[in-house]
Protein backbone atom coordinates (compact mmCIF):
# COMPACT_ATOMS: atom_id res chain seq x y z
CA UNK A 1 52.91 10.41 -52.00
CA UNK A 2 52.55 9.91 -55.71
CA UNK A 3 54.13 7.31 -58.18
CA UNK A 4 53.26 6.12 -61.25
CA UNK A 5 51.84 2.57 -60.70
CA UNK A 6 52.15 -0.49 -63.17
CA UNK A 7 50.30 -2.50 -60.70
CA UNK A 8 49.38 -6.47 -61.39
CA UNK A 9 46.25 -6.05 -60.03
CA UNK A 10 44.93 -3.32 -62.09
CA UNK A 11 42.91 -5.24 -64.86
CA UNK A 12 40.70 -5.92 -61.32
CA UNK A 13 39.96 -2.13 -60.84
CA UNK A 14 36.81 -0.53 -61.59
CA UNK A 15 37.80 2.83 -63.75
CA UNK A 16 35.37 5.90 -63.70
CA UNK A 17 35.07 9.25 -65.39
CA UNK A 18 33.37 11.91 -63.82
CA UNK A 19 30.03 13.16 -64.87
CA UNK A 20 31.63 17.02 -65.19
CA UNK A 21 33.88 15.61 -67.80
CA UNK A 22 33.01 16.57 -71.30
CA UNK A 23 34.78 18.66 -73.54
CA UNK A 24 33.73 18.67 -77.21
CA UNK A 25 35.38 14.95 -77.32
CA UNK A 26 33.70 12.71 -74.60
CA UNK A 27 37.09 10.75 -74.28
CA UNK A 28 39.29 13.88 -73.44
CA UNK A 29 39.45 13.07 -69.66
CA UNK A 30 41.14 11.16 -66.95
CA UNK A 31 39.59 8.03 -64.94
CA UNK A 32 39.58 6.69 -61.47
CA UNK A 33 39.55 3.59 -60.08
CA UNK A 34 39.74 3.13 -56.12
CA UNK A 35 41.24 0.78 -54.27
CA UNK A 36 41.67 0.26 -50.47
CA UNK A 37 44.85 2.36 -49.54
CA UNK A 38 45.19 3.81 -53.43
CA UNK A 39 43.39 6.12 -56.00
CA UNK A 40 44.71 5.12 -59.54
CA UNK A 41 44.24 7.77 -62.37
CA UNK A 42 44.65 7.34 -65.83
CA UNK A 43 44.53 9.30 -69.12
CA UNK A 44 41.31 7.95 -70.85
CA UNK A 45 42.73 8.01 -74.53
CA UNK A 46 45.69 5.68 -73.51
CA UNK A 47 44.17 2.87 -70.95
CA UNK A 48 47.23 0.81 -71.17
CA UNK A 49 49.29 3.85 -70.77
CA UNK A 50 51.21 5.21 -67.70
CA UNK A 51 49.15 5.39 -64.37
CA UNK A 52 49.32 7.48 -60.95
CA UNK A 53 49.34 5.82 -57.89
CA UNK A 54 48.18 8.45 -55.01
CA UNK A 55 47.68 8.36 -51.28
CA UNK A 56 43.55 8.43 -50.45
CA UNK A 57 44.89 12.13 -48.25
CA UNK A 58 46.81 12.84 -51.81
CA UNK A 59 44.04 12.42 -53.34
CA UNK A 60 41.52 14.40 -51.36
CA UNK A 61 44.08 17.15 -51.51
CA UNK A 62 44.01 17.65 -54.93
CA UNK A 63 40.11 17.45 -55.16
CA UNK A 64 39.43 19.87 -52.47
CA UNK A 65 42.47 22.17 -54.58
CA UNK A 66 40.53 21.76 -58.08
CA UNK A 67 36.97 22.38 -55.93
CA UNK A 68 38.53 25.47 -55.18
CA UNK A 69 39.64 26.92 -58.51
């Protein structure tokens, strides 16, 4: 399942980037914050932008997909 998420809680999330992600501009990446049954991800230019709401198995699905590639 995926949505985008406006959740109420999400000034309480702890956001991430991942140490692979640097292009010539260090802010040219997405961040993730996890939460108990959700993975938020967000576009790191635009915090207070639009967010995606996945499924933990969502999730792992697309990781092991961009592992593979």
């Amino acid at each position: 399942m995926i949505r985008t998420s406006r959740t109420r809680y999400a000034s309480a999330l702890t956001w991430f980037k991942s140490s692979y992600s640097s292009s010539g501009d260090g802010n040219d990446c997405v961040e993730v914050a996890m939460a108990p049954a959700t993975v938020h991800v967000r576009d790191s230019k635009n915090t207070r932008g639009p967010r995606l709401a996945l499924t933990p198995a969502a999730w792992a699905d697309f990781v092991a997909f961009t592992g593979r590639n």
